[in-house]
N, C-alpha and C. Protein backbone atom coordinates (compact mmCIF):
# COMPACT_ATOMS: atom_id res chain seq x y z
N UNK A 1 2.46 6.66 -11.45
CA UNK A 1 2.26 5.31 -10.96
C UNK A 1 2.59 5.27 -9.48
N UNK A 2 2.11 4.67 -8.87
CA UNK A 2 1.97 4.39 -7.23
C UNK A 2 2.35 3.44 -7.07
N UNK A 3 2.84 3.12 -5.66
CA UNK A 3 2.79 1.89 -4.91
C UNK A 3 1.43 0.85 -4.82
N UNK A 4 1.44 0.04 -4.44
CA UNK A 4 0.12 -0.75 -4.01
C UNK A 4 0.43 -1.82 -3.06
N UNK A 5 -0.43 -1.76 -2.30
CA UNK A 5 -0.37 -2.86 -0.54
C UNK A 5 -1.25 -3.77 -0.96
N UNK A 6 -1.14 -5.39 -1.28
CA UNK A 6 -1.45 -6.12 -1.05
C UNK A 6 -2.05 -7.19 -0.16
N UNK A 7 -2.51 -8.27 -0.55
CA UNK A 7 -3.17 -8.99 0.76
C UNK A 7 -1.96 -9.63 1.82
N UNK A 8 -0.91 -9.78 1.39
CA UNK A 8 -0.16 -10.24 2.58
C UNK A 8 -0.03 -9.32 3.90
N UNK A 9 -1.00 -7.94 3.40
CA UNK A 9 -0.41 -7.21 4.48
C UNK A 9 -2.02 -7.79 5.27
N UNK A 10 -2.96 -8.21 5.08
CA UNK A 10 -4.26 -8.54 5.54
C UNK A 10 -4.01 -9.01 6.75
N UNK A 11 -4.15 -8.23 7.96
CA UNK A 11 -4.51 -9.07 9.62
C UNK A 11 -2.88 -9.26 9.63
N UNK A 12 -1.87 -8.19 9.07
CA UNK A 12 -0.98 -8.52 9.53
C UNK A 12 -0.41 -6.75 10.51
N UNK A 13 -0.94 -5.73 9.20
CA UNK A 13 -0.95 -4.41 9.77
C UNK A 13 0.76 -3.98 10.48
N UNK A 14 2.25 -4.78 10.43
CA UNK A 14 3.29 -4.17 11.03
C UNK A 14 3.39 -2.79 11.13
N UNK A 15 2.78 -1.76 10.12
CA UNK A 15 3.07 -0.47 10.20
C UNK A 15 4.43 0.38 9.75
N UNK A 16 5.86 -0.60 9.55
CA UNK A 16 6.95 -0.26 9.18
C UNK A 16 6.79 0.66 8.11
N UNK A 17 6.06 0.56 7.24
CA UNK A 17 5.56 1.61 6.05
C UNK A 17 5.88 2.85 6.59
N UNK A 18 4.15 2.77 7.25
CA UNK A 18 3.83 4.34 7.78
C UNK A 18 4.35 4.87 8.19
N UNK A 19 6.18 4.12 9.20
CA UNK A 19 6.96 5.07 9.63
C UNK A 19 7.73 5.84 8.85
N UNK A 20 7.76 5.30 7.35
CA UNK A 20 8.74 5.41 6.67
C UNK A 20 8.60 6.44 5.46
N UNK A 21 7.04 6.56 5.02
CA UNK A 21 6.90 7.11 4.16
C UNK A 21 7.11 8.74 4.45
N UNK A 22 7.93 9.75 3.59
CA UNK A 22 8.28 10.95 3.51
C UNK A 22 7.06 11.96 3.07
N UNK A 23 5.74 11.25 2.48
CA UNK A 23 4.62 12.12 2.67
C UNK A 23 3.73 11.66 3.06
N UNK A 24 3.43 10.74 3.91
CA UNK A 24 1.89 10.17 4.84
C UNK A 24 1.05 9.62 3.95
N UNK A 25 1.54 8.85 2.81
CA UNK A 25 0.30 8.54 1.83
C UNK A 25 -0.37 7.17 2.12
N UNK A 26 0.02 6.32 3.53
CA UNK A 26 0.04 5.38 3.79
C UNK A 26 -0.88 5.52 5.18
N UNK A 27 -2.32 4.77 5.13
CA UNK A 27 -3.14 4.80 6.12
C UNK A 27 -3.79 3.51 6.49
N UNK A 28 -4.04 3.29 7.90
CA UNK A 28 -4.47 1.93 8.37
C UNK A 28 -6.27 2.04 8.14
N UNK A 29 -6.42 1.03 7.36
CA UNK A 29 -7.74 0.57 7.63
C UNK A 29 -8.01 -0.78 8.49
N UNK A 30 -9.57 -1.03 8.58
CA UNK A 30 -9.91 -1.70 9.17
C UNK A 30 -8.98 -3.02 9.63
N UNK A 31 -8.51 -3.45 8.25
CA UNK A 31 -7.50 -4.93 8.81
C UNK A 31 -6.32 -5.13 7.46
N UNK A 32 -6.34 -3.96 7.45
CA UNK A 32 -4.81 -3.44 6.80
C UNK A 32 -4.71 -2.09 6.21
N UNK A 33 -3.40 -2.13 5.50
CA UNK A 33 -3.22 -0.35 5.17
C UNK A 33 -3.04 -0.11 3.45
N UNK A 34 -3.43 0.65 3.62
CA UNK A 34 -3.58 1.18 2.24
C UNK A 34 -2.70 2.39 1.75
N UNK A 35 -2.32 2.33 0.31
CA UNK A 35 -1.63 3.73 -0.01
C UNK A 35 -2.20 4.52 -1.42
N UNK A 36 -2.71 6.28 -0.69
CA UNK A 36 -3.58 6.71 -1.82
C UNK A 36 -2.58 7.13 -3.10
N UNK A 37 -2.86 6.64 -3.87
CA UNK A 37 -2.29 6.63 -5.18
C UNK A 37 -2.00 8.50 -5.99
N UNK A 38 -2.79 8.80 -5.13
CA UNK A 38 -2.69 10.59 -5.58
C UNK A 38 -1.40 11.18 -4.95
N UNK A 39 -1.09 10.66 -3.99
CA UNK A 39 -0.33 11.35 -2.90
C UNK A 39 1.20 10.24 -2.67
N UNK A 40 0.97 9.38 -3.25
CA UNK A 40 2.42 8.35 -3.66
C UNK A 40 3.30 9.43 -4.24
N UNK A 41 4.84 9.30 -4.06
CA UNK A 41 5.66 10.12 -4.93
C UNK A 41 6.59 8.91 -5.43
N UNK A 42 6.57 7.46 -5.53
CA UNK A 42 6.80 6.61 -5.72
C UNK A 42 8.88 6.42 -5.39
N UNK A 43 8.65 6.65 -3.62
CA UNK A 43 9.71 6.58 -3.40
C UNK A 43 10.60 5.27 -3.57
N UNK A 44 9.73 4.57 -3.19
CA UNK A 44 10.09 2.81 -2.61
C UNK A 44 10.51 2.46 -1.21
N UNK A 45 10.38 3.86 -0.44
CA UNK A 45 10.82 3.24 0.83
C UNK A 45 9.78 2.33 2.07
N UNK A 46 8.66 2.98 1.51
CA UNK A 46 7.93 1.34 1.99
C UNK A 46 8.45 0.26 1.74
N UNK A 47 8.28 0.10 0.65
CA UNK A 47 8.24 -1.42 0.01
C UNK A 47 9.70 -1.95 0.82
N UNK A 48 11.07 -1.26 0.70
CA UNK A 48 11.93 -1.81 1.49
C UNK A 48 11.96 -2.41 2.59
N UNK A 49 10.88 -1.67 3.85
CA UNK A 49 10.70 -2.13 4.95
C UNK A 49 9.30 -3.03 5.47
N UNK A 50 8.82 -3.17 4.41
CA UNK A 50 7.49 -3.97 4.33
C UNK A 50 8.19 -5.71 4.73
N UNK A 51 7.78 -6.15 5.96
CA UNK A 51 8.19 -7.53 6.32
C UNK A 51 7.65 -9.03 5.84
N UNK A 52 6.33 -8.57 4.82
CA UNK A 52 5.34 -9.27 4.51
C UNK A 52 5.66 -9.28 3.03
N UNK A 53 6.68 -8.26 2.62
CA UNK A 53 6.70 -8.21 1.08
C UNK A 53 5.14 -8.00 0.31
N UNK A 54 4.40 -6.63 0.77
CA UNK A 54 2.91 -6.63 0.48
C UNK A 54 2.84 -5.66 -0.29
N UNK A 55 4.38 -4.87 -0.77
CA UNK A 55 3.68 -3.42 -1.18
C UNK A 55 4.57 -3.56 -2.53
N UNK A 56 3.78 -3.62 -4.01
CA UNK A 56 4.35 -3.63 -5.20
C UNK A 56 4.45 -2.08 -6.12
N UNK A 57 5.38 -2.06 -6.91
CA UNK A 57 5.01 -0.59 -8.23
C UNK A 57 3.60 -1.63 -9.32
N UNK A 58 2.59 -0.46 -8.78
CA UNK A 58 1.66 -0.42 -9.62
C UNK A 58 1.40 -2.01 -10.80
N UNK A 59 2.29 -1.42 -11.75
CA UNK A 59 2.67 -2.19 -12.95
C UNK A 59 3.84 -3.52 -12.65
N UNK A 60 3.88 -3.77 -11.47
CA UNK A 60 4.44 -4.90 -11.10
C UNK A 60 3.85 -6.04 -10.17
N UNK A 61 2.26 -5.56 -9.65
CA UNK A 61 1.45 -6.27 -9.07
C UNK A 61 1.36 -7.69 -9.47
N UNK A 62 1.39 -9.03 -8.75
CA UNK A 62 0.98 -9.98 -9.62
C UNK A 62 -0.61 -10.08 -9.93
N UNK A 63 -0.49 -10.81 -11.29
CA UNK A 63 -1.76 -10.86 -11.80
C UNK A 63 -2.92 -10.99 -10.64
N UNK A 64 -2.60 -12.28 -9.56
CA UNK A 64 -3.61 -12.95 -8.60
C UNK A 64 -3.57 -11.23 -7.51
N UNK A 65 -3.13 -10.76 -7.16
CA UNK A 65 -3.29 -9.35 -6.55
C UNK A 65 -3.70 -8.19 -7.01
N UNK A 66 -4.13 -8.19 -8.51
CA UNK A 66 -4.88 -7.02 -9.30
C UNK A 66 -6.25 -6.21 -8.58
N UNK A 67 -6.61 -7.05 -8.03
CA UNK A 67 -8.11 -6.13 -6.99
C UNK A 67 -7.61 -5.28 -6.25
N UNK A 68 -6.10 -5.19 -5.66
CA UNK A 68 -6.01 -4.42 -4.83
C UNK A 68 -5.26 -3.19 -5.37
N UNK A 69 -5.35 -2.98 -6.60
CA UNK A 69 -5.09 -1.98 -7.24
C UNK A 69 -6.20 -1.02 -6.95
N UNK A 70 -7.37 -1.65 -7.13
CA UNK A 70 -8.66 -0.53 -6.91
C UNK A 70 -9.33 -0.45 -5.76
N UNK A 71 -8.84 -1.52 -4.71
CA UNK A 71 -8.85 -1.32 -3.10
C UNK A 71 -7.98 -0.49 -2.32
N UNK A 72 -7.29 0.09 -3.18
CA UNK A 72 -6.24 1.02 -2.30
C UNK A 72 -6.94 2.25 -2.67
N UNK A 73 -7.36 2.39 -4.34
CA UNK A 73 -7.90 3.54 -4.05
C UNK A 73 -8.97 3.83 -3.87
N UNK A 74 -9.83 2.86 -4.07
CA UNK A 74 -11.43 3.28 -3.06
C UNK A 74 -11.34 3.71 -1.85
N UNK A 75 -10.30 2.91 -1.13
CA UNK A 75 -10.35 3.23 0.19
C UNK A 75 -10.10 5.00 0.72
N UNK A 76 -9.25 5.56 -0.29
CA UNK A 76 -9.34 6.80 0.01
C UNK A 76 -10.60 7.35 -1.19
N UNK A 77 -11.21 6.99 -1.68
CA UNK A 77 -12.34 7.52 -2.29
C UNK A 77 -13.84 7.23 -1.25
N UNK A 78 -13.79 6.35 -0.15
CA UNK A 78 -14.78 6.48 0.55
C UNK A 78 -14.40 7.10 1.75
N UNK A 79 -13.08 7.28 1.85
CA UNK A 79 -12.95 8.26 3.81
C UNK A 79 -12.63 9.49 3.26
């Protein structure tokens, strides 16, 4: 199970993640960032420093944020 970045992070992009994560599984797209679910080791140290509160465990997503379960990983299934 993985992390997952939500829409609060949308057009907000802080980046605190990406400094944080211990294997790079965390990448900026167009108008936010995404984390590939293959390459999560499900540390939690994103989620600690996430200022937007955008990044959930998988199985703790709220219901209204479920799309971005499969927007995190398309996004590394199309780059």
């Amino acid at each position: 199970m993985a992390f997952v970045i939500t829409s609060p992070c949308k057009e907000e992009k802080a980046g605190e993640c990406v400094e944080v994560c211990p294997v790079d599984c965390i990448e900026e797209g167009k108008d936010m960032f995404y984390i590939d679910p293959d390459i999560c080791i499900d540390c939690g140290a994103c989620e600690a420093v996430c200022p937007v509160e955008a990044i959930f465990m998988e199985d703790e997503v709220p219901d209204e944020e479920h799309e971005y379960i499969s927007l995190n990983r398309q996004f590394f299934q199309e780059n």
